[in-house]
PDB file of N, CA and C in Angstrom:
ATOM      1  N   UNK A   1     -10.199  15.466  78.269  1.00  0.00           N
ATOM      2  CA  UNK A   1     -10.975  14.341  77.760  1.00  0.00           C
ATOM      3  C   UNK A   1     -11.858  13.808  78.891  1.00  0.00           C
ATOM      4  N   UNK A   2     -12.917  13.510  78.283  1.00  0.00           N
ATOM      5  CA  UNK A   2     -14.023  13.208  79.618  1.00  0.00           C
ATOM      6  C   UNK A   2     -13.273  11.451  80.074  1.00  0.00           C
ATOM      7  N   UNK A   3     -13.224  11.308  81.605  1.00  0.00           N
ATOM      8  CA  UNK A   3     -12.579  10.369  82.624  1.00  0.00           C
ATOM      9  C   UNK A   3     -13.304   9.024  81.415  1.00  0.00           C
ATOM     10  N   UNK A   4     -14.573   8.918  81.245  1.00  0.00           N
ATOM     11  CA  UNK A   4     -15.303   7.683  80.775  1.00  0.00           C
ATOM     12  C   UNK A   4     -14.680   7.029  79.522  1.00  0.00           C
ATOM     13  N   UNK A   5     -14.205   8.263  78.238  1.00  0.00           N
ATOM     14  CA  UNK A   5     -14.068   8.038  77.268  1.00  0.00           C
ATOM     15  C   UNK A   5     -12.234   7.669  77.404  1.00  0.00           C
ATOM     16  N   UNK A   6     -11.534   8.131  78.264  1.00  0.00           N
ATOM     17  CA  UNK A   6     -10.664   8.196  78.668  1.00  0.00           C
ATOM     18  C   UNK A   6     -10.249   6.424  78.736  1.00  0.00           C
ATOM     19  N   UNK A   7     -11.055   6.437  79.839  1.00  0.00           N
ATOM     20  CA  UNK A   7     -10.724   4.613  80.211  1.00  0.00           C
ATOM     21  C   UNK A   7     -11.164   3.831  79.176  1.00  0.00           C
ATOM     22  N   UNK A   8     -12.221   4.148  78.230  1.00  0.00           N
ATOM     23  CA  UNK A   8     -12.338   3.159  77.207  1.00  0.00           C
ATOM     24  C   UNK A   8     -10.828   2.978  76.036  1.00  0.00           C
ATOM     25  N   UNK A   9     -10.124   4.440  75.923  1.00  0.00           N
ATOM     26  CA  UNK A   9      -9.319   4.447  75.189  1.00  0.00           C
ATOM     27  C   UNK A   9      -8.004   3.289  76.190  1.00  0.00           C
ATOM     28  N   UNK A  10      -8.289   3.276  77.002  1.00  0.00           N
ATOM     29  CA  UNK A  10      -6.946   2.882  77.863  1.00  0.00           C
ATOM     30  C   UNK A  10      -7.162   1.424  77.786  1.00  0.00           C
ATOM     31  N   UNK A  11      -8.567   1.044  77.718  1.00  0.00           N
ATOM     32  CA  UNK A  11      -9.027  -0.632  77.465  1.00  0.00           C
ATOM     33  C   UNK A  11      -8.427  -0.929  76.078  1.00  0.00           C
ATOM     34  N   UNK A  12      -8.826  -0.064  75.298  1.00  0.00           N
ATOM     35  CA  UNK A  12      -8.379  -0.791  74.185  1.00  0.00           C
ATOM     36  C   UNK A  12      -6.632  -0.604  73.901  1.00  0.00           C
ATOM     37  N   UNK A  13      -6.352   0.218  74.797  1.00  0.00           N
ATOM     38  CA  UNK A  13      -5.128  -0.087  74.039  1.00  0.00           C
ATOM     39  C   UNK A  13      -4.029  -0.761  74.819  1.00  0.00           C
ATOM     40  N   UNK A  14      -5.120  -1.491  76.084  1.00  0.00           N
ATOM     41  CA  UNK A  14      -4.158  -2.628  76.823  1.00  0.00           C
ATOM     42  C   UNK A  14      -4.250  -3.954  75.857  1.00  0.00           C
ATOM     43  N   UNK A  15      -5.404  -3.842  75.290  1.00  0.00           N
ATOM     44  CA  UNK A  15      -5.996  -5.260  74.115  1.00  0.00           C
ATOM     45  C   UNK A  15      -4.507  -4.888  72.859  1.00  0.00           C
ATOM     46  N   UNK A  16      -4.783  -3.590  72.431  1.00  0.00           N
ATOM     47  CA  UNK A  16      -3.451  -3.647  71.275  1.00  0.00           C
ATOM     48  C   UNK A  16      -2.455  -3.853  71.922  1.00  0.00           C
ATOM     49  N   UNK A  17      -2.072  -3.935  73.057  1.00  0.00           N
ATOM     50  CA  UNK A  17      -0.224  -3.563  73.320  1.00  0.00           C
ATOM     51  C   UNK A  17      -0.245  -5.021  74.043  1.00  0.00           C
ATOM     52  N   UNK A  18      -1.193  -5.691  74.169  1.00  0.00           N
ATOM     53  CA  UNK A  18      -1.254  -7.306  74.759  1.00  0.00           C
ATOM     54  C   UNK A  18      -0.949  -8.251  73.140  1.00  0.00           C
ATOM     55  N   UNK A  19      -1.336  -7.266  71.903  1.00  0.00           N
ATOM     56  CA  UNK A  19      -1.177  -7.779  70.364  1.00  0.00           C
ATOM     57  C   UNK A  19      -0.056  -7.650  70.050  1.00  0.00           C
ATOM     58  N   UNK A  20       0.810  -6.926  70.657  1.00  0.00           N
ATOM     59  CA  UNK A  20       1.908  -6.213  69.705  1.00  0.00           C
ATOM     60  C   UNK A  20       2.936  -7.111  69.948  1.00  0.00           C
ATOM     61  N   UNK A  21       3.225  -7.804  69.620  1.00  0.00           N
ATOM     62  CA  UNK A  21       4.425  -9.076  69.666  1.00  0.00           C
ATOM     63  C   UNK A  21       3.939 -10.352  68.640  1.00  0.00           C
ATOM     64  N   UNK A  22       5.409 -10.451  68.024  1.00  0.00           N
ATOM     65  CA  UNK A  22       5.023 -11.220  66.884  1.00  0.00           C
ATOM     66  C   UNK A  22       4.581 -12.700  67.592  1.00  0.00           C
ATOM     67  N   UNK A  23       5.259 -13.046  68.709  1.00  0.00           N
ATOM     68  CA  UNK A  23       4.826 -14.431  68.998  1.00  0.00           C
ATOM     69  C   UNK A  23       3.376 -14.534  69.713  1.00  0.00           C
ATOM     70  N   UNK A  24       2.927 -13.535  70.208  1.00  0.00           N
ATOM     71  CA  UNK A  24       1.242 -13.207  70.521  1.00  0.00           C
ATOM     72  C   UNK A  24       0.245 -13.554  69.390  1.00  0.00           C
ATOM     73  N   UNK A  25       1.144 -12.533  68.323  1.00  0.00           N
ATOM     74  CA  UNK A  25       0.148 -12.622  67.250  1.00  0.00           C
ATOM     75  C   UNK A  25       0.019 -14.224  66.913  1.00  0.00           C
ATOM     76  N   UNK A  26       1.182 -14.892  66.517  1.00  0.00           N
ATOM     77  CA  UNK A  26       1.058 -16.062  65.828  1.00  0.00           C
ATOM     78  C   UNK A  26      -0.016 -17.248  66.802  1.00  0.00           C
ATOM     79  N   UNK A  27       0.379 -16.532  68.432  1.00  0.00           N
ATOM     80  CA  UNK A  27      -0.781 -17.652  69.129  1.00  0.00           C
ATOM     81  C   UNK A  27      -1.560 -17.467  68.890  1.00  0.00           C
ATOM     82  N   UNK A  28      -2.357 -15.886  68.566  1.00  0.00           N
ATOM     83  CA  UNK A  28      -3.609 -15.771  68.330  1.00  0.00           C
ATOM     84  C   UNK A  28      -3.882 -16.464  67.125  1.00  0.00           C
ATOM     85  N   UNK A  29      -3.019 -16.544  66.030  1.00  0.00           N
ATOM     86  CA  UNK A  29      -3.459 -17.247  64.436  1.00  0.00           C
ATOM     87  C   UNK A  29      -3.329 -19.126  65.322  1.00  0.00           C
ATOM     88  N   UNK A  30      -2.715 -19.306  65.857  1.00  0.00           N
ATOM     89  CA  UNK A  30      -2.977 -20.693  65.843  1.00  0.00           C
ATOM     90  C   UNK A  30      -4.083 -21.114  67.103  1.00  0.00           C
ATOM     91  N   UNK A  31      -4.550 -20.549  67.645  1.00  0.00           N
ATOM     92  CA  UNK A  31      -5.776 -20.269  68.468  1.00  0.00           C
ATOM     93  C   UNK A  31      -7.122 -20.338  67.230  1.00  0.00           C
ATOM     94  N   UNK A  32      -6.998 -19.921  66.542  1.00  0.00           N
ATOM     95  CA  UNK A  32      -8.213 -19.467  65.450  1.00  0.00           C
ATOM     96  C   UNK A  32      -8.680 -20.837  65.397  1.00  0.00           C
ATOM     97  N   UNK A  33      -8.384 -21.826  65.191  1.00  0.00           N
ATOM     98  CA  UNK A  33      -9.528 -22.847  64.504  1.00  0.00           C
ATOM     99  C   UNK A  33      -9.611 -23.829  65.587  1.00  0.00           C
ATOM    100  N   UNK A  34      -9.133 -23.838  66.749  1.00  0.00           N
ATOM    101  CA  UNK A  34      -9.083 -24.634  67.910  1.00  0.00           C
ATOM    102  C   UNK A  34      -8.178 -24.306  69.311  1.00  0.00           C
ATOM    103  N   UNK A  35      -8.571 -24.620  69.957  1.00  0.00           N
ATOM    104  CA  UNK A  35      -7.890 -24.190  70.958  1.00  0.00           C
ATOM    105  C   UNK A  35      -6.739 -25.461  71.393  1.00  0.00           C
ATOM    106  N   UNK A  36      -5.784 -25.173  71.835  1.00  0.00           N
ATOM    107  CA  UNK A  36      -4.165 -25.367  72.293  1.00  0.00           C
ATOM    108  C   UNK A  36      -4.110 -25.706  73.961  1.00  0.00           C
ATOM    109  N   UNK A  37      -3.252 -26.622  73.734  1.00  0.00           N
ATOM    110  CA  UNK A  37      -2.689 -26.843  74.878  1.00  0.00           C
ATOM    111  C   UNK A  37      -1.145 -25.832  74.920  1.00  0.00           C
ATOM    112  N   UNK A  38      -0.944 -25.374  76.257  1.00  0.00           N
ATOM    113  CA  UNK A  38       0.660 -25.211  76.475  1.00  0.00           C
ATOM    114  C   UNK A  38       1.405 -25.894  75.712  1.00  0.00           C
ATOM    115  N   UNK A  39       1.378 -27.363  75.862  1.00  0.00           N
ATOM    116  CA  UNK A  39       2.661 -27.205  75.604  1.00  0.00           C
ATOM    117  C   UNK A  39       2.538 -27.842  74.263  1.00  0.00           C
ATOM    118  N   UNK A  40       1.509 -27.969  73.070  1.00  0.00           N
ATOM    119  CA  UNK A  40       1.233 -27.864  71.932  1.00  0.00           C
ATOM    120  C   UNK A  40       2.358 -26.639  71.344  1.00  0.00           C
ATOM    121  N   UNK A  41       1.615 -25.271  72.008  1.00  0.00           N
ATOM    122  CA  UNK A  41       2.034 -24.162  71.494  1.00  0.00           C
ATOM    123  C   UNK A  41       3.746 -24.230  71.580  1.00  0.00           C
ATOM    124  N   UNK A  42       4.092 -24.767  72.687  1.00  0.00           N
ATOM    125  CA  UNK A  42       5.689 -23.974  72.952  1.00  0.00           C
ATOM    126  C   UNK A  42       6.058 -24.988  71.929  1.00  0.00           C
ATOM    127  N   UNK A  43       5.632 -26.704  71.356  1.00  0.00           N
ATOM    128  CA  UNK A  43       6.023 -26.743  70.178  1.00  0.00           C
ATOM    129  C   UNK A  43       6.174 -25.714  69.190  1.00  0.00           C
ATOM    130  N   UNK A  44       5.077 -25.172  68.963  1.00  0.00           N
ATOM    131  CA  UNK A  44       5.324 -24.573  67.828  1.00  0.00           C
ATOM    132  C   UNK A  44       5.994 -23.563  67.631  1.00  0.00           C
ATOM    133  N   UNK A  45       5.762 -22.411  68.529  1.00  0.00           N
ATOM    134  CA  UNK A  45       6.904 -21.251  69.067  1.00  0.00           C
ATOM    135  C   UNK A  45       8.296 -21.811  68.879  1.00  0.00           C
ATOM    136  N   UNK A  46       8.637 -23.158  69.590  1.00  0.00           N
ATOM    137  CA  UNK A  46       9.833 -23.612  69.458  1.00  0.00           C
ATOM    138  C   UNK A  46      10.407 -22.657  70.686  1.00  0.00           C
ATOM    139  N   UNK A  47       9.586 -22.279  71.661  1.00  0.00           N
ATOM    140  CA  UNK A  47      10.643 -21.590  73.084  1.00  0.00           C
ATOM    141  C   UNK A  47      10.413 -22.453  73.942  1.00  0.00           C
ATOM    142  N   UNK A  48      10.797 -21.874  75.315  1.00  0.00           N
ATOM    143  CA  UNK A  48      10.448 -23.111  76.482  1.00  0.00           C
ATOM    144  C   UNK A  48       9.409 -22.419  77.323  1.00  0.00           C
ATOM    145  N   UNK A  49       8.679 -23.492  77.978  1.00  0.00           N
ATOM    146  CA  UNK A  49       7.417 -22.997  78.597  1.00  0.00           C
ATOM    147  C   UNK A  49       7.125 -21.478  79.281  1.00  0.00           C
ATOM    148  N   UNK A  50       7.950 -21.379  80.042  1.00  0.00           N
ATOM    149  CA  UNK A  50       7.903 -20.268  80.358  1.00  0.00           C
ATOM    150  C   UNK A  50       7.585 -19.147  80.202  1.00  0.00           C
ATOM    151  N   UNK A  51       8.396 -18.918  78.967  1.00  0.00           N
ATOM    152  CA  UNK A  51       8.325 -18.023  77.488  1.00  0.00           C
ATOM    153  C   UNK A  51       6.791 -17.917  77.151  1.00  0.00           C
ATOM    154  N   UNK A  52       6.537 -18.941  76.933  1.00  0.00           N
ATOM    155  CA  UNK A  52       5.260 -18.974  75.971  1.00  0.00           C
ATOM    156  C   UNK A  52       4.053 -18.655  77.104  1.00  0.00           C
ATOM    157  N   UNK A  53       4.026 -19.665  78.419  1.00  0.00           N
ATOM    158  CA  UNK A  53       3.254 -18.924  79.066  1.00  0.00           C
ATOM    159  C   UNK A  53       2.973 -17.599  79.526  1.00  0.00           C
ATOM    160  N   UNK A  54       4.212 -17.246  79.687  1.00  0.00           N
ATOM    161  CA  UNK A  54       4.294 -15.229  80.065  1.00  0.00           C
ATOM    162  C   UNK A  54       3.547 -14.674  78.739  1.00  0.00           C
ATOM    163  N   UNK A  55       3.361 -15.099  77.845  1.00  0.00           N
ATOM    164  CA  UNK A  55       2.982 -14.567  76.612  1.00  0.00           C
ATOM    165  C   UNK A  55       1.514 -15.169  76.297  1.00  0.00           C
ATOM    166  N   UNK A  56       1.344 -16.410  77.139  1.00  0.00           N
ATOM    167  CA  UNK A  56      -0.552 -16.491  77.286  1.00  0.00           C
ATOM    168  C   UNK A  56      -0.834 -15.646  78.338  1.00  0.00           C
ATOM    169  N   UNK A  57      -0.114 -15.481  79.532  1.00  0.00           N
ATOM    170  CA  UNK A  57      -0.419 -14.654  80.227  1.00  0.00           C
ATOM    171  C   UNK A  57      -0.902 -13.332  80.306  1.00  0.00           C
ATOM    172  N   UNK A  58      -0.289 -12.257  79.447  1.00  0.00           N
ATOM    173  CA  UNK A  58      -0.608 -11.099  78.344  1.00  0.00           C
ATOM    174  C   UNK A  58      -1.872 -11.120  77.949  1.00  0.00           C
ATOM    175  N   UNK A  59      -1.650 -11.982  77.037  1.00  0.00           N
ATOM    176  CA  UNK A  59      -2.838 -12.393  76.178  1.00  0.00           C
ATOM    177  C   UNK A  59      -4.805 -12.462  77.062  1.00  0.00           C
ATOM    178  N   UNK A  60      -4.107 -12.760  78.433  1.00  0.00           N
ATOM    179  CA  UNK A  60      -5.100 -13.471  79.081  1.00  0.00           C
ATOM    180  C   UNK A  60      -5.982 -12.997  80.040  1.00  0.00           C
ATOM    181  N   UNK A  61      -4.809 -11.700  80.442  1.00  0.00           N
ATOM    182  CA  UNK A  61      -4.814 -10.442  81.159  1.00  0.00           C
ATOM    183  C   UNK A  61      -5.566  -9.410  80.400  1.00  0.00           C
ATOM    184  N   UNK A  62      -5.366  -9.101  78.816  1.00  0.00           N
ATOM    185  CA  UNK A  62      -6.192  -8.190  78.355  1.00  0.00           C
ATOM    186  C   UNK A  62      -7.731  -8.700  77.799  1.00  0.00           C
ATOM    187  N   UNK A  63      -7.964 -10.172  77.836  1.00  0.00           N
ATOM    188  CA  UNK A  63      -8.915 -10.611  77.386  1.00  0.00           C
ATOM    189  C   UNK A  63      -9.099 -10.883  76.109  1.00  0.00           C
ATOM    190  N   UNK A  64      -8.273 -11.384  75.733  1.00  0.00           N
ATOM    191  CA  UNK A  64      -7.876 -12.402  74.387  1.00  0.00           C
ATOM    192  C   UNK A  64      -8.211 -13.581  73.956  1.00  0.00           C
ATOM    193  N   UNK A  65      -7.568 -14.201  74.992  1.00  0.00           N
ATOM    194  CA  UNK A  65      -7.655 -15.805  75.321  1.00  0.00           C
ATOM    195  C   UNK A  65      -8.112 -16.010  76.790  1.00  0.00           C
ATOM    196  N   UNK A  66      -8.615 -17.135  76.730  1.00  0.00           N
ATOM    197  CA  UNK A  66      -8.783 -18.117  78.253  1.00  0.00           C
ATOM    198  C   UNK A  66      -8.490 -19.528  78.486  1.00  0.00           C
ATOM    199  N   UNK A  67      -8.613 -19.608  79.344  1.00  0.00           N
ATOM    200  CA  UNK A  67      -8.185 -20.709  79.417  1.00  0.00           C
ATOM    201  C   UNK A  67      -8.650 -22.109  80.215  1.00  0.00           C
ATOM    202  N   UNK A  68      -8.288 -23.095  80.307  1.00  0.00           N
ATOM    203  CA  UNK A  68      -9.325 -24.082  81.244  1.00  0.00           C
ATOM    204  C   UNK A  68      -8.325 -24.952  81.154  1.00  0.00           C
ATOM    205  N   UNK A  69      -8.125 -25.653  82.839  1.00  0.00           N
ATOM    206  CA  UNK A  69      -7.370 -26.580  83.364  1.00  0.00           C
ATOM    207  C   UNK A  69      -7.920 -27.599  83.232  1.00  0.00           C
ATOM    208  N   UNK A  70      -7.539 -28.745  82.718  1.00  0.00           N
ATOM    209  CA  UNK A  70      -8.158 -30.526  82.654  1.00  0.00           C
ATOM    210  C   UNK A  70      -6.709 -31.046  82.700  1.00  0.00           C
ATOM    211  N   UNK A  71      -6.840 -31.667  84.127  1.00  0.00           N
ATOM    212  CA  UNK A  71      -5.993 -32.541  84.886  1.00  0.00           C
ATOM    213  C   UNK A  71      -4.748 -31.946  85.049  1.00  0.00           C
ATOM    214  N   UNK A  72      -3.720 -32.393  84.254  1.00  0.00           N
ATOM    215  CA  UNK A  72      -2.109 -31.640  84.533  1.00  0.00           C
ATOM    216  C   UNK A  72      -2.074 -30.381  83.331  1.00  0.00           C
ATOM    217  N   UNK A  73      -2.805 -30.652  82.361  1.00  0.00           N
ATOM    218  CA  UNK A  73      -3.068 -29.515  81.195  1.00  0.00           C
ATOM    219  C   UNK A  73      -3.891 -28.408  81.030  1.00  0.00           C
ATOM    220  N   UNK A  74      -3.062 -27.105  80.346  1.00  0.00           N
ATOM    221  CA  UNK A  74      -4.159 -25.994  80.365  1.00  0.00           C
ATOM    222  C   UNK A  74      -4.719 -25.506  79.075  1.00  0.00           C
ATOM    223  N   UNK A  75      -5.723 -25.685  78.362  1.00  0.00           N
ATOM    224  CA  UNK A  75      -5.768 -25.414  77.165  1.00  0.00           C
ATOM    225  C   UNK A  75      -6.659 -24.022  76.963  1.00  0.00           C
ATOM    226  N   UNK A  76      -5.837 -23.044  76.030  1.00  0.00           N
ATOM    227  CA  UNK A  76      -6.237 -22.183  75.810  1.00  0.00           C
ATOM    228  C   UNK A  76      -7.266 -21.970  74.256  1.00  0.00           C
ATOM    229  N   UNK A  77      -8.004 -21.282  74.367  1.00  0.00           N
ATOM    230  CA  UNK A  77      -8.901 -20.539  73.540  1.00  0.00           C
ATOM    231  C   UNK A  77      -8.974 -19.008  72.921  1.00  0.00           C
ATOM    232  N   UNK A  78      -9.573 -18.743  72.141  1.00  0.00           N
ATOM    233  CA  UNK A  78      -9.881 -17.540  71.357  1.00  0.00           C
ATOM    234  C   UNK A  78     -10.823 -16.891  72.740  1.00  0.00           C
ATOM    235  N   UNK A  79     -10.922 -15.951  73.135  1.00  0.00           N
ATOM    236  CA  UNK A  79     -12.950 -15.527  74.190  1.00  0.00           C
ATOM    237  C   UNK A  79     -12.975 -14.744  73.294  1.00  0.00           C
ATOM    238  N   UNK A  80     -13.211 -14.039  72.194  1.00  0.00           N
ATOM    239  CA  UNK A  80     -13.779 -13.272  71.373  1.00  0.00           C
ATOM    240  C   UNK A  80     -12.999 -13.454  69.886  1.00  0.00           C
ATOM    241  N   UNK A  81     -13.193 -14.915  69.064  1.00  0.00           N
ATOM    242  CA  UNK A  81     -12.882 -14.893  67.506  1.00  0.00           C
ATOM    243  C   UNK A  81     -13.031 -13.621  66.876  1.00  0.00           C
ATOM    244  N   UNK A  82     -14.008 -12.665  67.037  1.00  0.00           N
ATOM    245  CA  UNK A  82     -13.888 -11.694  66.270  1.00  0.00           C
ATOM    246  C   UNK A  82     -12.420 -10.222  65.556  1.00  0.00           C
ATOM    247  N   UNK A  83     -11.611 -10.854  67.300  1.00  0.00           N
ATOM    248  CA  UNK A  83     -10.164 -10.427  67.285  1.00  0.00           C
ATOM    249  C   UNK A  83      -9.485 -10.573  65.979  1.00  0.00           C
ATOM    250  N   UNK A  84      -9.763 -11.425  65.236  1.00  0.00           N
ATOM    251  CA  UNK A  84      -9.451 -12.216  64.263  1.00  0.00           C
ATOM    252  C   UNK A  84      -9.513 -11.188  63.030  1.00  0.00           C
ATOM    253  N   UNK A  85     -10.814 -10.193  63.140  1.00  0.00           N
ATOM    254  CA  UNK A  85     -11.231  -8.970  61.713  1.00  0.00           C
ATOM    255  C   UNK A  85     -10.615  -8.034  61.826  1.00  0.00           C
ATOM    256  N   UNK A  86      -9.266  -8.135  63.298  1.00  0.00           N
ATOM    257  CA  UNK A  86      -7.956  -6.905  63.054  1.00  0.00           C
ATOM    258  C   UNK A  86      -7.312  -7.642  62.420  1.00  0.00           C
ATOM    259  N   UNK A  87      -6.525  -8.432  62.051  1.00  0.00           N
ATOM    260  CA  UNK A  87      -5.687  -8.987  61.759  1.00  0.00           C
ATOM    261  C   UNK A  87      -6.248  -8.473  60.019  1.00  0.00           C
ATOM    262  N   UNK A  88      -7.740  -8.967  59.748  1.00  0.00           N
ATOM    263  CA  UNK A  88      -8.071  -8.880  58.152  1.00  0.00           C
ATOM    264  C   UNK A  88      -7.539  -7.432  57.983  1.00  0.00           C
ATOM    265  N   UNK A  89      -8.381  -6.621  58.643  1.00  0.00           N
ATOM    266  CA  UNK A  89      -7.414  -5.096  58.508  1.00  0.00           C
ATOM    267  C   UNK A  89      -6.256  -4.932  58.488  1.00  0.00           C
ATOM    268  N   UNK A  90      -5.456  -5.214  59.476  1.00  0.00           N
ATOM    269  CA  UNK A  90      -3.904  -4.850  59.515  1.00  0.00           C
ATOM    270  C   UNK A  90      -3.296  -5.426  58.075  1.00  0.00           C
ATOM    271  N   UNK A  91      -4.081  -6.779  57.683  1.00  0.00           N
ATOM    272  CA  UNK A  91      -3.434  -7.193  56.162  1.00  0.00           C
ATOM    273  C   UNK A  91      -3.569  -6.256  55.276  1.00  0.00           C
ATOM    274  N   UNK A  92      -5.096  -5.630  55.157  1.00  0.00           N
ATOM    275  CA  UNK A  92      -5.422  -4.045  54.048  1.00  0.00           C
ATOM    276  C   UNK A  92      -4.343  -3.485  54.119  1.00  0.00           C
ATOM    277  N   UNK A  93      -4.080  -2.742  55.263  1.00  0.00           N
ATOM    278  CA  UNK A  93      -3.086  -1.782  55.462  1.00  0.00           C
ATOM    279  C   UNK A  93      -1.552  -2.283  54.930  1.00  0.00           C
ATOM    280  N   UNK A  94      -0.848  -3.008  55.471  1.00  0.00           N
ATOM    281  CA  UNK A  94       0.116  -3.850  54.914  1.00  0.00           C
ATOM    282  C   UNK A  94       0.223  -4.108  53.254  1.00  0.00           C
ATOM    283  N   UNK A  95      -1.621  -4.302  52.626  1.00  0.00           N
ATOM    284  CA  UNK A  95      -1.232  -3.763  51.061  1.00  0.00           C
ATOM    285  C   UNK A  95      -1.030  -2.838  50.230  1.00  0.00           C
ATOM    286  N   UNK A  96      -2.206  -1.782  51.175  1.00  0.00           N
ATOM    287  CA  UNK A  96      -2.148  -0.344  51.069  1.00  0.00           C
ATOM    288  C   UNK A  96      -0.462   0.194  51.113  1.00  0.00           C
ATOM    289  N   UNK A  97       0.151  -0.385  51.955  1.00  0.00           N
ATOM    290  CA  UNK A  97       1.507   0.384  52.072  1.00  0.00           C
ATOM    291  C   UNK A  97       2.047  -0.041  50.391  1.00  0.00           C
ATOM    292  N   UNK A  98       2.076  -1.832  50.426  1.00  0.00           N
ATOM    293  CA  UNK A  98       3.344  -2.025  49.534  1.00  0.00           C
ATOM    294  C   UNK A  98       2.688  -1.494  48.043  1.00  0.00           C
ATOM    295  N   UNK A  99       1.250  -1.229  47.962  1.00  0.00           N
ATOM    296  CA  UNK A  99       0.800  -0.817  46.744  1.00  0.00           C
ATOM    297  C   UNK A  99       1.664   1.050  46.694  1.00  0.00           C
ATOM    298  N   UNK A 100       1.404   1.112  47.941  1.00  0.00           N
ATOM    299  CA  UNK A 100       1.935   3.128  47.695  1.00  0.00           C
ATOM    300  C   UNK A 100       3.218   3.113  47.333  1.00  0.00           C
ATOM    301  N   UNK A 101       4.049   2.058  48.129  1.00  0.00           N
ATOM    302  CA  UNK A 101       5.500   2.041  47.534  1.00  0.00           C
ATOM    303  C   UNK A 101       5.542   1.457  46.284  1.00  0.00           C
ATOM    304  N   UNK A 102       4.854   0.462  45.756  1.00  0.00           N
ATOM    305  CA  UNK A 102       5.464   0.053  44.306  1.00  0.00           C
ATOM    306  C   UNK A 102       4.867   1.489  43.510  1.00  0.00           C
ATOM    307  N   UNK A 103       3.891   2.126  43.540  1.00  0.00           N
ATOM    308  CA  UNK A 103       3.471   3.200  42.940  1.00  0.00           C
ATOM    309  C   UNK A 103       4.661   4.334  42.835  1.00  0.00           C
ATOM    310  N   UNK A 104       4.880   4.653  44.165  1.00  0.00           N
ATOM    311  CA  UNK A 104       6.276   5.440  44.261  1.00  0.00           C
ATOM    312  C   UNK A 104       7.314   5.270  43.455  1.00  0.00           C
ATOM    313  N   UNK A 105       7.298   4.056  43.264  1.00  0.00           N
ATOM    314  CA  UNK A 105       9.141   3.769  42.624  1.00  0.00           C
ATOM    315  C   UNK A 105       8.767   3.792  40.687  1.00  0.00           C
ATOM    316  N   UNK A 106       7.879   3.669  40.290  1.00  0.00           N
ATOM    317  CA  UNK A 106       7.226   4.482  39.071  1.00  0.00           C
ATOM    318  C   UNK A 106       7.623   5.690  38.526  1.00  0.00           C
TER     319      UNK A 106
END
């Protein structure tokens, strides 16, 4: 495989494997219409900071989210909403399946 096309495959699939956790995903859904503080989120997660930061961290590292410090708080953001039109896909697929299985059991 040519070295160029190589590393593009390896970009994207630090972006999917930075997705692949259910509590990633859900930051990314509660990221969607505004951006979060820390410790907003670890409300909602319901873990303790830590947790949740190692998991903006991920997120932040593959270029997901960002983030911006104001005063003792860090509030994170979407850097590319469009992340958002996998998720519409992964839902297709997810119907596509349960449509093949209810078809199956026919």
């Amino acid at each position: 495989m040519d070295p160029q096309l190589q590393s593009r495959y390896q970009a994207r699939a630090k972006v999917i494997k930075a997705l692949a956790h259910p509590t990633r995903l859900f930051i990314v859904d509660q990221l969607a219409d505004q951006e979060k503080c820390v410790c907003e989120l670890t409300e909602m997660i319901g873990a303790d900071m830590s947790t949740v930061s190692k998991h903006l961290s991920v997120l932040k590292d593959a270029g997901v989210v960002s983030d911006e410090k104001r005063g003792l708080m860090v509030f994170y953001r979407l850097r590319v909403p469009c992340i958002l039109n996998l998720f519409g896909c992964i839902e297709g697929v997810l119907k596509a399946n349960a449509e093949a299985q209810l078809a199956a059991m026919k």
